[in-house]
PDB file of N, CA and C in Angstrom:
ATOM      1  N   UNK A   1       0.852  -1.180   0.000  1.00  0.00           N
ATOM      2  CA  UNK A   1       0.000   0.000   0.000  1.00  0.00           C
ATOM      3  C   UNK A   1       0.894   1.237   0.000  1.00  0.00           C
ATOM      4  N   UNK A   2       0.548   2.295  -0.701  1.00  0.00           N
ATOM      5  CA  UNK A   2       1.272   3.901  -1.072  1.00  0.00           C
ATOM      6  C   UNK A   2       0.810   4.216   0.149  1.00  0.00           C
ATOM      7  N   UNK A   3       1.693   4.572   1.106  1.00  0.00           N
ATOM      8  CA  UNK A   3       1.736   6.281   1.831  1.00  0.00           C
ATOM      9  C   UNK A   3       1.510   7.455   1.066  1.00  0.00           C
ATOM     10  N   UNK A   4       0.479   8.282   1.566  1.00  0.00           N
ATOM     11  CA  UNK A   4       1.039   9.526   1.162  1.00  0.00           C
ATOM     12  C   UNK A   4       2.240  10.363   1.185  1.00  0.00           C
ATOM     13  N   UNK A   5       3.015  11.216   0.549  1.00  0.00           N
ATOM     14  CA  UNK A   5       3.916  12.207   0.182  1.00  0.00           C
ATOM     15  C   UNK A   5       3.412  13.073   1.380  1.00  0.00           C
ATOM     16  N   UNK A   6       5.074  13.519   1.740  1.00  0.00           N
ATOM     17  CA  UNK A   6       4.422  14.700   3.136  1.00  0.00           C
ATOM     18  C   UNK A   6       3.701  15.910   2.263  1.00  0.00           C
ATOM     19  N   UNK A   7       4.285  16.284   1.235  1.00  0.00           N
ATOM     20  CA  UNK A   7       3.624  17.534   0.354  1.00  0.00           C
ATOM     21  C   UNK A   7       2.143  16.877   0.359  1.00  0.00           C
ATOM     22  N   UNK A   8       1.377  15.980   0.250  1.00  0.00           N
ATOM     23  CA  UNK A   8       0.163  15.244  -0.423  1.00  0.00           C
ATOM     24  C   UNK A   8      -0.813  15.386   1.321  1.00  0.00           C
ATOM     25  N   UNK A   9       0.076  15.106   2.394  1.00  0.00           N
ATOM     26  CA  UNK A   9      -1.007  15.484   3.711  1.00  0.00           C
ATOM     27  C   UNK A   9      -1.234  16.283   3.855  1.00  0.00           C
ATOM     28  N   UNK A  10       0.399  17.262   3.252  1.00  0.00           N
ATOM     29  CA  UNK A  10      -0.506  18.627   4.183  1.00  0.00           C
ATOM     30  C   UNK A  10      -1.376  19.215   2.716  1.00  0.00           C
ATOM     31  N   UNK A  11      -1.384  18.842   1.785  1.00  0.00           N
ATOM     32  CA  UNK A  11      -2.612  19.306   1.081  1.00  0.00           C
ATOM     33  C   UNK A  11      -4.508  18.836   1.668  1.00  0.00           C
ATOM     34  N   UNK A  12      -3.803  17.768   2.029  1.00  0.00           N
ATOM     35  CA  UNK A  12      -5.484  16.811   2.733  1.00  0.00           C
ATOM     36  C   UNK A  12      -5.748  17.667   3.867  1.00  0.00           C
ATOM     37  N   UNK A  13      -4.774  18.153   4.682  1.00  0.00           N
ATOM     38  CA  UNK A  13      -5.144  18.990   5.893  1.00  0.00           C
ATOM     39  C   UNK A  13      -5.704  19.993   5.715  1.00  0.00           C
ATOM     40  N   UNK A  14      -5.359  20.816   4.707  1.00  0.00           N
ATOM     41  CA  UNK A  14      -5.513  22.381   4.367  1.00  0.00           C
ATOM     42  C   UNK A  14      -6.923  21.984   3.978  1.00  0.00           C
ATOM     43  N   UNK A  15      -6.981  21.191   2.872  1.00  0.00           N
ATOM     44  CA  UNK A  15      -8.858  20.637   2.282  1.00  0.00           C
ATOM     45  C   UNK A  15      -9.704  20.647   3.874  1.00  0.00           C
ATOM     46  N   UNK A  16      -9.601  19.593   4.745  1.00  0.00           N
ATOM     47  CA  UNK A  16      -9.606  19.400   5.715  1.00  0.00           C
ATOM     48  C   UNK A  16     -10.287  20.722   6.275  1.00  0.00           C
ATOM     49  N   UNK A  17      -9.443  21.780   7.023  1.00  0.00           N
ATOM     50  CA  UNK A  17      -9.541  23.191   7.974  1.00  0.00           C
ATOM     51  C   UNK A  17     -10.228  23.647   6.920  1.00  0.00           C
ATOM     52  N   UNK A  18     -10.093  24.134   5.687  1.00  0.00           N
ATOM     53  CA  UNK A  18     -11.401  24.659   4.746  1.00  0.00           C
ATOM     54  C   UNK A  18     -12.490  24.263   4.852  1.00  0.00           C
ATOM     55  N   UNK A  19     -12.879  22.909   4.967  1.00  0.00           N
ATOM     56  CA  UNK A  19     -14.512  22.450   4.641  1.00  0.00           C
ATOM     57  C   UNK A  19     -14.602  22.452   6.361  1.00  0.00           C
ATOM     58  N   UNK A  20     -14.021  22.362   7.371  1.00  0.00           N
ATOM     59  CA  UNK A  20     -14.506  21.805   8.610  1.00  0.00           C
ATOM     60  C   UNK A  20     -14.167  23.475   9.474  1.00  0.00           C
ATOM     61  N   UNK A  21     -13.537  24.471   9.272  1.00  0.00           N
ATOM     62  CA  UNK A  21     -13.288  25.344   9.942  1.00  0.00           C
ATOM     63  C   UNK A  21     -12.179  25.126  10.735  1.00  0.00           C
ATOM     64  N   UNK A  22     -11.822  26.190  11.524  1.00  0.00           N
ATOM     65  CA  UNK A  22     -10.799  25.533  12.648  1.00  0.00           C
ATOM     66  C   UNK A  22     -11.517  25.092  13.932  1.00  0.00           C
ATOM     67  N   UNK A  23     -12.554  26.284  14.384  1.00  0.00           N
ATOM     68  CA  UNK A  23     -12.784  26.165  15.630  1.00  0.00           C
ATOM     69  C   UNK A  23     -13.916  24.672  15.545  1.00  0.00           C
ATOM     70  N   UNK A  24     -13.973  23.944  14.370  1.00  0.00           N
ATOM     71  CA  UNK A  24     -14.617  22.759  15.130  1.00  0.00           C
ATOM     72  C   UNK A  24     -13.407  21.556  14.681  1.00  0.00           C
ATOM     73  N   UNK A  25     -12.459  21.798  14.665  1.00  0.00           N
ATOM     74  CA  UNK A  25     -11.475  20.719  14.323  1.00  0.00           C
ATOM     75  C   UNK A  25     -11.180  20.262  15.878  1.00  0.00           C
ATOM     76  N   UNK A  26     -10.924  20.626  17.245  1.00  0.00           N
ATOM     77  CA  UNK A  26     -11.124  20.280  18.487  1.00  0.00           C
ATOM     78  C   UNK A  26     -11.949  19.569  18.525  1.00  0.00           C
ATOM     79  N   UNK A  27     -13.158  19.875  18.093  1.00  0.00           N
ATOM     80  CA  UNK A  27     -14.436  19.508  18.455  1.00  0.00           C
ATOM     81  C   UNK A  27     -14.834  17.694  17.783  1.00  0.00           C
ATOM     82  N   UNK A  28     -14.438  17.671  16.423  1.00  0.00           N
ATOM     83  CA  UNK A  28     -13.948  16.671  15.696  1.00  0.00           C
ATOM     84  C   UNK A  28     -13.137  15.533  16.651  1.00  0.00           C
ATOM     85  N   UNK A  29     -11.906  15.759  16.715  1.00  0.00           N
ATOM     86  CA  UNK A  29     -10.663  15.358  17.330  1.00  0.00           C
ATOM     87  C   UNK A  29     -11.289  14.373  18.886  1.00  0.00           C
ATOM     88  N   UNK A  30     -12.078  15.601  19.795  1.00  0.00           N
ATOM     89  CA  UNK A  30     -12.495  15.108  20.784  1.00  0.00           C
ATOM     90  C   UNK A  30     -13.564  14.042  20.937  1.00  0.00           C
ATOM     91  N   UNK A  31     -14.358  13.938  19.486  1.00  0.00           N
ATOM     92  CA  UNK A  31     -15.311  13.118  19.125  1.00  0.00           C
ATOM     93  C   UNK A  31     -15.060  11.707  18.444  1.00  0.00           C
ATOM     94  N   UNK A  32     -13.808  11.795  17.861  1.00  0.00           N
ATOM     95  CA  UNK A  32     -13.404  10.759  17.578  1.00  0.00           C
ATOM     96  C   UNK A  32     -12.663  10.265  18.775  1.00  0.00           C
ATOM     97  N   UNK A  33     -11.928  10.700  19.152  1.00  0.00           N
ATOM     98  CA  UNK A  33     -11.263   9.874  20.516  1.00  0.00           C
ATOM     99  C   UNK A  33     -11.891   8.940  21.406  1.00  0.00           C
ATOM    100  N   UNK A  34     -13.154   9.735  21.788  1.00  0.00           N
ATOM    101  CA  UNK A  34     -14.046   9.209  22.292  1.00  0.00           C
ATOM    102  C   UNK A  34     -14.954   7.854  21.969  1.00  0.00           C
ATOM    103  N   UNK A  35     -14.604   8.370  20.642  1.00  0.00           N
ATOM    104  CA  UNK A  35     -15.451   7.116  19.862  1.00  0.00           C
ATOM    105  C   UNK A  35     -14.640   5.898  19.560  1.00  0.00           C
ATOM    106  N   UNK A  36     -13.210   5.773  19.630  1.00  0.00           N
ATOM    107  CA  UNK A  36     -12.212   5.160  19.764  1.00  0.00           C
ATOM    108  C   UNK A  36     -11.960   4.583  20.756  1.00  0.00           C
ATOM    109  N   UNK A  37     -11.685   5.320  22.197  1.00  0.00           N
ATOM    110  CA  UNK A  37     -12.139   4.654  23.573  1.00  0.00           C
ATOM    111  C   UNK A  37     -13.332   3.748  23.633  1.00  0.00           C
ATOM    112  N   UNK A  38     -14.204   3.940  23.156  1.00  0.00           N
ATOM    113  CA  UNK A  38     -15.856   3.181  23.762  1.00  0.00           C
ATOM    114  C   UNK A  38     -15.610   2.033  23.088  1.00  0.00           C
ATOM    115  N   UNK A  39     -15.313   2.364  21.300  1.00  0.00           N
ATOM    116  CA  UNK A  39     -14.922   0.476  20.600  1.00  0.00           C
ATOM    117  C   UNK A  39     -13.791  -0.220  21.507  1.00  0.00           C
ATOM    118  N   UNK A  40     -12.993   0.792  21.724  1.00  0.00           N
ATOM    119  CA  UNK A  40     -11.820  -0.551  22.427  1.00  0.00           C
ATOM    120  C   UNK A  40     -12.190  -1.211  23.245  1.00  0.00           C
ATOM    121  N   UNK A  41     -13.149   0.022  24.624  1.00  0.00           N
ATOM    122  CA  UNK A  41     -13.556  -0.731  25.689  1.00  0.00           C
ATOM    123  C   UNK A  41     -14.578  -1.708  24.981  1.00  0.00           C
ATOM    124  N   UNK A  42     -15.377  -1.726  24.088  1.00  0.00           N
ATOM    125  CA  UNK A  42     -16.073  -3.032  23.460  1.00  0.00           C
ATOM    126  C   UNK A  42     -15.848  -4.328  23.033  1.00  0.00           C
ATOM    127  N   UNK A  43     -14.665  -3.863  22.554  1.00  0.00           N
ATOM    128  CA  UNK A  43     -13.581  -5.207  21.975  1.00  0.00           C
ATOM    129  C   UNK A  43     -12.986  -5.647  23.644  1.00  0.00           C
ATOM    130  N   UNK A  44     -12.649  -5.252  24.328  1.00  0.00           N
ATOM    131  CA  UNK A  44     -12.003  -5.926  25.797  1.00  0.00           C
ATOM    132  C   UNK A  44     -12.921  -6.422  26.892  1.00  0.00           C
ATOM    133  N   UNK A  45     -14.603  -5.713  26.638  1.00  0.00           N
ATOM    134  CA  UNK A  45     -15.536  -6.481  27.237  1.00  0.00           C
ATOM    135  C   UNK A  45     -15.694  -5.733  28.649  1.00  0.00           C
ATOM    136  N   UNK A  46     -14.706  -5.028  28.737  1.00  0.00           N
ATOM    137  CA  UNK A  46     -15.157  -3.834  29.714  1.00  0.00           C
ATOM    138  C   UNK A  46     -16.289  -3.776  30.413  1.00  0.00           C
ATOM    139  N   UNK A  47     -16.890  -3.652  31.212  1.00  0.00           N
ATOM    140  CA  UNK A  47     -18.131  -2.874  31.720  1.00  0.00           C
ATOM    141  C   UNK A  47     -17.968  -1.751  32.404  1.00  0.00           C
ATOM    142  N   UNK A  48     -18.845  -0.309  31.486  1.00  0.00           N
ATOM    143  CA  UNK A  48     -18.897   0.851  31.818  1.00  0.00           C
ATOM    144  C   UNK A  48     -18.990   1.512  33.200  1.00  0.00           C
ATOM    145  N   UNK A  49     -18.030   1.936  33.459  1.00  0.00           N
ATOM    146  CA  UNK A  49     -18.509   2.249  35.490  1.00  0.00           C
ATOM    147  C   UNK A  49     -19.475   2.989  35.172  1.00  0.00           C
ATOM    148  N   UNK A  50     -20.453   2.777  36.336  1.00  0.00           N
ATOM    149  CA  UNK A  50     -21.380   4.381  36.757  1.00  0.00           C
ATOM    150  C   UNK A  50     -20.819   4.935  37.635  1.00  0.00           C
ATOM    151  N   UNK A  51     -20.763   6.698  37.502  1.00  0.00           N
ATOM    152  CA  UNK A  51     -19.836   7.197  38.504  1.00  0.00           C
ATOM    153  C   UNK A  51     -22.080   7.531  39.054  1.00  0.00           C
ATOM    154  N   UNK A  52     -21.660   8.070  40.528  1.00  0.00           N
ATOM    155  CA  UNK A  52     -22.552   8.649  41.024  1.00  0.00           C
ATOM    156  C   UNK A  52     -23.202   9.609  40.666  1.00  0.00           C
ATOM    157  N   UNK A  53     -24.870  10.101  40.658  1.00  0.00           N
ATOM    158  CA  UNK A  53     -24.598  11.503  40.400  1.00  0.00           C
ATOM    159  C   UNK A  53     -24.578  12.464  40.987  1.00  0.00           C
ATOM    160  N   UNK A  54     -23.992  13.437  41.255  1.00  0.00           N
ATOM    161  CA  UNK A  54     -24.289  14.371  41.976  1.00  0.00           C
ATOM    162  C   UNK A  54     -25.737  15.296  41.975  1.00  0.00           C
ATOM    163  N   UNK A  55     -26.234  15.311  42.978  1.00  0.00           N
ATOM    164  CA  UNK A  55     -27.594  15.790  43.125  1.00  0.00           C
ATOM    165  C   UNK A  55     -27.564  17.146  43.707  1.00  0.00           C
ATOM    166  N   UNK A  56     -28.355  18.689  42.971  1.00  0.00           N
ATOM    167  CA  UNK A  56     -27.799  20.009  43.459  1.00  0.00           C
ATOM    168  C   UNK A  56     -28.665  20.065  44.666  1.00  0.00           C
ATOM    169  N   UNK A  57     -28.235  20.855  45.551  1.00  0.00           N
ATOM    170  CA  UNK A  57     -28.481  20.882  46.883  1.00  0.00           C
ATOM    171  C   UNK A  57     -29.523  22.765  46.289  1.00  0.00           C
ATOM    172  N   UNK A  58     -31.140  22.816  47.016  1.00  0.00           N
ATOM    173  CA  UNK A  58     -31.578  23.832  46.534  1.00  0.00           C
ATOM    174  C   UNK A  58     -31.245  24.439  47.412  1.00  0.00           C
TER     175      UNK A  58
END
């Protein structure tokens, strides 16, 4: 399989920040991670902790 050329990513990047903006490329990034964590923990069989919830005091 071809790698891309470093000249050839950072063209995909620049495409990339054009169609997606900057300020949601974080936003992206943090969404995939996430979504990366949850399959792994799926594939290892994990079970999700429940943390507690905190309840506001009126």
């Amino acid at each position: 399989m071809h790698f891309p050329l470093p000249w050839q990513l950072v063209l995909i990047l620049l495409v990339i920040l054009i169609i997606f903006g900057a300020s949601k490329l974080p936003e992206f990034g943090k969404g995939l991670g996430e979504g990366i964590r949850n399959f792994k923990k799926a594939l290892s069989g994990e079970e999700e902790e429940k943390k507690p919830e905190k309840k506001e005091q009126a």
